[in-house]
C-alpha atoms as a PDB file:
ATOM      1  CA  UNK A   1       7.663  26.961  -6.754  1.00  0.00           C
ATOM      2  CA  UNK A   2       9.836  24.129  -6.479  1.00  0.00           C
ATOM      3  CA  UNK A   3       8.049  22.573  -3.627  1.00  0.00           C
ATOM      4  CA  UNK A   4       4.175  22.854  -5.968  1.00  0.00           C
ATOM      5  CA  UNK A   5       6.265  21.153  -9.391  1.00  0.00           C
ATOM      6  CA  UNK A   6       6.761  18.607  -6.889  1.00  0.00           C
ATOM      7  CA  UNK A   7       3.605  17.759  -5.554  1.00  0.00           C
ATOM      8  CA  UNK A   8       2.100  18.438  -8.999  1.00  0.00           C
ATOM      9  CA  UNK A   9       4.671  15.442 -10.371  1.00  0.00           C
ATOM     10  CA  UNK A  10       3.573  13.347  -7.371  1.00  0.00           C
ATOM     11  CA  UNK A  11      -0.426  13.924  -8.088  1.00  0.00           C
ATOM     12  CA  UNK A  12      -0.116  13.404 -11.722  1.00  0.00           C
ATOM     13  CA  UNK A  13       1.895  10.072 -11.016  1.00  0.00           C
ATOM     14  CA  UNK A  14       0.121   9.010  -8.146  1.00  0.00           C
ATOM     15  CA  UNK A  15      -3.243   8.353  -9.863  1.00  0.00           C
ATOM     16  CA  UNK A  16      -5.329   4.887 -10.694  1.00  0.00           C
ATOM     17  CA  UNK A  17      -6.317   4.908 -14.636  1.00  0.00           C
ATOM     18  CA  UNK A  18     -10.158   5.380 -15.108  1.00  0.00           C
ATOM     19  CA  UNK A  19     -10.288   1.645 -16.317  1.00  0.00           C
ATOM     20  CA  UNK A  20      -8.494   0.736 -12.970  1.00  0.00           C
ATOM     21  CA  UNK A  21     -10.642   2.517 -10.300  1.00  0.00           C
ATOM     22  CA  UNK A  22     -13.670   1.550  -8.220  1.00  0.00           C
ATOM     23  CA  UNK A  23     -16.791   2.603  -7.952  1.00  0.00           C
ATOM     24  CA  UNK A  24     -17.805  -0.186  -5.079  1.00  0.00           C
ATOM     25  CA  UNK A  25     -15.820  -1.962  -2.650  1.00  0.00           C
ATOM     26  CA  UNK A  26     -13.272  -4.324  -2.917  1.00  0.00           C
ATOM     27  CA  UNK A  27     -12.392  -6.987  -1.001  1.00  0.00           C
ATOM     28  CA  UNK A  28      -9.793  -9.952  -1.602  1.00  0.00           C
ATOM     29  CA  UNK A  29      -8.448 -12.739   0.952  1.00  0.00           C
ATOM     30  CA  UNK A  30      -5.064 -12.018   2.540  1.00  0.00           C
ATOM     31  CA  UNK A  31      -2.766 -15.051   3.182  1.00  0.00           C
ATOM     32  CA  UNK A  32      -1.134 -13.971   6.426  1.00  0.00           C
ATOM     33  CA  UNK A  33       2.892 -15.548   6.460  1.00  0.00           C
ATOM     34  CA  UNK A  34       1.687 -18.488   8.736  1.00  0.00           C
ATOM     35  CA  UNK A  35      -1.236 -19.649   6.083  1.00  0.00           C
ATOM     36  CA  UNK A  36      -4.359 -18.188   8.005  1.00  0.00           C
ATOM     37  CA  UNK A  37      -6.540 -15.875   6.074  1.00  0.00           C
ATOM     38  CA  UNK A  38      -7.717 -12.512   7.073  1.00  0.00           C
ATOM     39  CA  UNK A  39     -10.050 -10.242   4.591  1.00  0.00           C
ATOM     40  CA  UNK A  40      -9.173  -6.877   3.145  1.00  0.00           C
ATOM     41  CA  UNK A  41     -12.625  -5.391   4.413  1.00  0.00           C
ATOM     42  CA  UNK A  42     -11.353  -6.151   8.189  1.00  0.00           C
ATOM     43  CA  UNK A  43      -9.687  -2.673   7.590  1.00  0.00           C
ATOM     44  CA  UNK A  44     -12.749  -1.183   6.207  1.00  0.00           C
ATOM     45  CA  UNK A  45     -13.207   2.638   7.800  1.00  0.00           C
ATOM     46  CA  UNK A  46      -9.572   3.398   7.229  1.00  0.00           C
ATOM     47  CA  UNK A  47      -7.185   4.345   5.182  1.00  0.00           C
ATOM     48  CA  UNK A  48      -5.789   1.187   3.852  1.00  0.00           C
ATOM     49  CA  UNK A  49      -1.968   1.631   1.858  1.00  0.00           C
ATOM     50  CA  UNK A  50      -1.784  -1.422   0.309  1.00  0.00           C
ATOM     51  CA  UNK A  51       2.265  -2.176  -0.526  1.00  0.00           C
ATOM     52  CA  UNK A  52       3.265  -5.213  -2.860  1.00  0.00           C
ATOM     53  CA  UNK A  53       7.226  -5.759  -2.471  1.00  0.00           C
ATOM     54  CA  UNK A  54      10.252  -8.253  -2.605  1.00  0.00           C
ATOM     55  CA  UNK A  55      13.076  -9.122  -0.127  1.00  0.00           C
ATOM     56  CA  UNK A  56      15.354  -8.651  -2.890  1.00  0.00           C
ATOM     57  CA  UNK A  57      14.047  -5.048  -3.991  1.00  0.00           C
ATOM     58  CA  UNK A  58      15.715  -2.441  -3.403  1.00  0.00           C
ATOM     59  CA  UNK A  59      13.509   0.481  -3.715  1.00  0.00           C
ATOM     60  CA  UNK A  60      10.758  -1.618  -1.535  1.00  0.00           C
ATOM     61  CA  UNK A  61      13.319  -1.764   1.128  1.00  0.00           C
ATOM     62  CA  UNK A  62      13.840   2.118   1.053  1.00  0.00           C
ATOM     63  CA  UNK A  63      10.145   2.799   1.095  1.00  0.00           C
ATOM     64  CA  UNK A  64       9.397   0.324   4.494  1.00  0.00           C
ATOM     65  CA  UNK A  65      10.895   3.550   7.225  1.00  0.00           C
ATOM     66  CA  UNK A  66       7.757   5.304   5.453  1.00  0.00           C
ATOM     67  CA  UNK A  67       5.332   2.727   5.093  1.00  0.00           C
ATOM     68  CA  UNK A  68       6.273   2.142   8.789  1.00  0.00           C
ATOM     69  CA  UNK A  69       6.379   5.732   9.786  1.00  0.00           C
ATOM     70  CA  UNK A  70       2.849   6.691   7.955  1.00  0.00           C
ATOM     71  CA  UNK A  71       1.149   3.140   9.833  1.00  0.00           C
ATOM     72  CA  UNK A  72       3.009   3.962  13.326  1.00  0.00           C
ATOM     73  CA  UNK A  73       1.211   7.350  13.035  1.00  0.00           C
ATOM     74  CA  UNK A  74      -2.182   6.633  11.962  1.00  0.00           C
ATOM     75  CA  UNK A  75      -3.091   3.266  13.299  1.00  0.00           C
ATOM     76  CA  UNK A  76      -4.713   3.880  16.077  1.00  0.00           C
ATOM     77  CA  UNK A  77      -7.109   6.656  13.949  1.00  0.00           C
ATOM     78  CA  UNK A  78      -7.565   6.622  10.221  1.00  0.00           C
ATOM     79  CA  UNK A  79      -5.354   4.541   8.367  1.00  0.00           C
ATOM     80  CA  UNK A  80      -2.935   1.526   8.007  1.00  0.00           C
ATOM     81  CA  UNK A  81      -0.296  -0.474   5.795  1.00  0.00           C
ATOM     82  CA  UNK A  82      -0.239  -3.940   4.960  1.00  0.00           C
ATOM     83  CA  UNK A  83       2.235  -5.266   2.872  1.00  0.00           C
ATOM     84  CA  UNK A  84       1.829  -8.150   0.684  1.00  0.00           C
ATOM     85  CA  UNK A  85       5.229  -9.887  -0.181  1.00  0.00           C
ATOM     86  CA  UNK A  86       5.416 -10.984  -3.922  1.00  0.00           C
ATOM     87  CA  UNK A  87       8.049 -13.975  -4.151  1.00  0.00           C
ATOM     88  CA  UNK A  88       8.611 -17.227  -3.445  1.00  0.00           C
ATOM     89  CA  UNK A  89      10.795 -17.024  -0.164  1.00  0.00           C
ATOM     90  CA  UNK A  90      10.889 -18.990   2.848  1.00  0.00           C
ATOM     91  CA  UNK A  91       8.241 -18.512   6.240  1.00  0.00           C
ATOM     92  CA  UNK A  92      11.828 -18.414   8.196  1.00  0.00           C
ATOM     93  CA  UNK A  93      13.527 -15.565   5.528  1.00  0.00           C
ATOM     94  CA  UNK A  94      10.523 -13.719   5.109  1.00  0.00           C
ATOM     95  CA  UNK A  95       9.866 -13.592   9.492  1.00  0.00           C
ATOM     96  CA  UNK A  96      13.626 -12.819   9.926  1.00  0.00           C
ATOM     97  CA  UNK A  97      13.570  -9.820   7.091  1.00  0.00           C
ATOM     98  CA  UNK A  98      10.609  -8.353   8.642  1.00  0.00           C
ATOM     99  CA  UNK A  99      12.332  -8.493  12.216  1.00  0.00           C
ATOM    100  CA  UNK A 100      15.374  -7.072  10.834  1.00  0.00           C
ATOM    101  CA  UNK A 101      13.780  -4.479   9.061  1.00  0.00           C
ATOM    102  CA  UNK A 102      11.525  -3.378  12.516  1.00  0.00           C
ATOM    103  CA  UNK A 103       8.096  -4.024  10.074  1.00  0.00           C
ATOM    104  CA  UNK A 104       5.917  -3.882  12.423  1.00  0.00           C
ATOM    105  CA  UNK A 105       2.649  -3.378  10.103  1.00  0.00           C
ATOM    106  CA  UNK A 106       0.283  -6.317   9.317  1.00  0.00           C
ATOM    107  CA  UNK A 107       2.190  -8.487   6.429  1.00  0.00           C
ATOM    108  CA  UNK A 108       0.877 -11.127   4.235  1.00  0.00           C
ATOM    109  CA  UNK A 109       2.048 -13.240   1.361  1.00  0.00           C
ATOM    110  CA  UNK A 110       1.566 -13.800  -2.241  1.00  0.00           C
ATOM    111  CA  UNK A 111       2.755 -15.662  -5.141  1.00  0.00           C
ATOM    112  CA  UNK A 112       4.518 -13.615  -7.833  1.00  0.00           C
ATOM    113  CA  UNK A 113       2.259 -12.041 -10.336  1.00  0.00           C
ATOM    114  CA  UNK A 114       1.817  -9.829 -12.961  1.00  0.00           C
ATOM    115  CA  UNK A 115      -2.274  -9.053 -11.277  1.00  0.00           C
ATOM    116  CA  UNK A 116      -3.763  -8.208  -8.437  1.00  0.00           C
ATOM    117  CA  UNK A 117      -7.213  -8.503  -7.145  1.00  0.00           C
ATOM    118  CA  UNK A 118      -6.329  -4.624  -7.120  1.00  0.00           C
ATOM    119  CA  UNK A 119      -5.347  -4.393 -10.260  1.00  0.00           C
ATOM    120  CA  UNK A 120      -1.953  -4.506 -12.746  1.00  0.00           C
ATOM    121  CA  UNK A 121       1.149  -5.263 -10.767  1.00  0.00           C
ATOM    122  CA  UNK A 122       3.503  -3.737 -12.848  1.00  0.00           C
ATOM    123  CA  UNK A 123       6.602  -3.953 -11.187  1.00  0.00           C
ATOM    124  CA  UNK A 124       7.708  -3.542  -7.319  1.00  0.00           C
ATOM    125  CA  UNK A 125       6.917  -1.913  -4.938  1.00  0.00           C
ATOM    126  CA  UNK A 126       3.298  -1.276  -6.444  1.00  0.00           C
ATOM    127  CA  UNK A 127       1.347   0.355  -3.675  1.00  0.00           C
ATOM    128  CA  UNK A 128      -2.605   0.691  -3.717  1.00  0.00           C
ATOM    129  CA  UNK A 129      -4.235   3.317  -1.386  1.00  0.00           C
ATOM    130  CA  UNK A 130      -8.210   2.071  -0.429  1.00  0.00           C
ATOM    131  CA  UNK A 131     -10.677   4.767   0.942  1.00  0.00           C
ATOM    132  CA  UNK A 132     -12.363   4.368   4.427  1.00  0.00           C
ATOM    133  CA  UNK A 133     -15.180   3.199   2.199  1.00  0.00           C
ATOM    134  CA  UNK A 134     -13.001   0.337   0.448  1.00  0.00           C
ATOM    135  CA  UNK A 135     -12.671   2.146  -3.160  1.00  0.00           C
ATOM    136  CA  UNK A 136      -9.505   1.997  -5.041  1.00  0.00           C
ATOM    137  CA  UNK A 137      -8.504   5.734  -5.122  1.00  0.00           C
ATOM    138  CA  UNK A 138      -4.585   5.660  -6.561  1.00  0.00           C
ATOM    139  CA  UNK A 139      -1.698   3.296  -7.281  1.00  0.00           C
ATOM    140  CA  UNK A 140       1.929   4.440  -7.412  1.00  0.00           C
ATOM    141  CA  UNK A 141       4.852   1.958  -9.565  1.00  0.00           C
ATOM    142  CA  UNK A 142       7.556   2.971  -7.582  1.00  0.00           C
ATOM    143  CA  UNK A 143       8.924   3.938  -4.103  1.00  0.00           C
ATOM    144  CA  UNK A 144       6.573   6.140  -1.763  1.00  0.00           C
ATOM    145  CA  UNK A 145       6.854   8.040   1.366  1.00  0.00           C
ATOM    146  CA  UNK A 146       4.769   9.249   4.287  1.00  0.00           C
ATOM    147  CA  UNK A 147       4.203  12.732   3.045  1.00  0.00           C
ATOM    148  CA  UNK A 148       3.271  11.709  -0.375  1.00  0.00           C
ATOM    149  CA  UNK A 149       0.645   9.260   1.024  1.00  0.00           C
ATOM    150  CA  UNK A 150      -0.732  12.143   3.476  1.00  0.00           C
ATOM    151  CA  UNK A 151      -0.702  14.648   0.780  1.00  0.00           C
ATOM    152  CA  UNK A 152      -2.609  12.330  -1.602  1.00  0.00           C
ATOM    153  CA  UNK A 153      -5.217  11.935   1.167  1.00  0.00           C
ATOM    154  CA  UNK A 154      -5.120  15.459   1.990  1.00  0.00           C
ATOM    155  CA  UNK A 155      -6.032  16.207  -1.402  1.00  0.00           C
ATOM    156  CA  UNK A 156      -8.363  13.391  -1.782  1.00  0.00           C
ATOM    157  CA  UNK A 157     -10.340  14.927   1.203  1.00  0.00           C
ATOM    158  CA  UNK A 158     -10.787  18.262   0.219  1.00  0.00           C
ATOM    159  CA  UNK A 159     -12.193  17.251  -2.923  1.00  0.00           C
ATOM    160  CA  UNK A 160     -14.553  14.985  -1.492  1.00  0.00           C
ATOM    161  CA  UNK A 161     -16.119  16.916   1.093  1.00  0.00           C
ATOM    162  CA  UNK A 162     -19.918  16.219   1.380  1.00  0.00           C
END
């Protein structure tokens, strides 16, 4: 019982407001950490966890294992994270955080901000899961972990069978 309250928290909270979803694809420009730019649609087909965080957050820095963990195991097949830094911090900082940390996952930069291409940013982490077809399906304020972005696309799944 205590194990469905759970995931029954985590669906409820783990949700996109009507106003917020999509109906067609989005795309945005990425600013990787060395100024190039790659597009969000260059993941189009997968799973794509998108994770907005800070150096200096605390709760982002506890979610990365699982970001890691959840990209590590679904790469090479159906899904990835990218992670978006939201500060103004150093190339150097940023590169040696990441290396200390063991992010391996694709990570980009942007300044701080309040909105998203995505959507409201309202606080960090703020992590926006994409469909293989590039829809907005959920955002989650707050830490995440592997199993509640597999059981969110689990659940997504079954419901959307064709």
């Amino acid at each position: 019982m205590k194990k469905n309250s759970i995931i029954l928290a985590f669906l409820l909270a783990f949700t996109v407001p009507a106003f917020s979803a999509t109906d067609s694809a989005v795309d945005m420009d990425l600013t990787k950490i060395g100024g190039s730019i790659d597009k969000l649609s260059k993941y189009r087909g997968k799973w794509v966890i998108v994770n907005y965080w800070a150096t200096w957050c605390p709760p982002c820095i506890e979610e990365m294992p699982e970001l890691q963990a959840y990209h590590d195991e679904h790469e090479d097949t159906d899904g990835v994270v990218i992670g978006i830094n939201s500060e103004d911090v150093s190339e150097k900082k940023l590169l040696n955080f990441l290396d200390v940390y063991s992010i391996t996952y694709p990570s980009y930069v942007s300044k701080p901000t309040f909105k998203t291409e995505l959507g409201a940013l309202p606080g960090l982490p703020t992590t926006y899961v994409i469909s293989p077809a590039g829809t907005i399906e959920a955002r989650q304020v707050g830490g995440i972990t592997q199993e509640m972005i597999e059981n969110f696309i689990d659940s997504w799944n079954s419901k959307n069978k064709k």
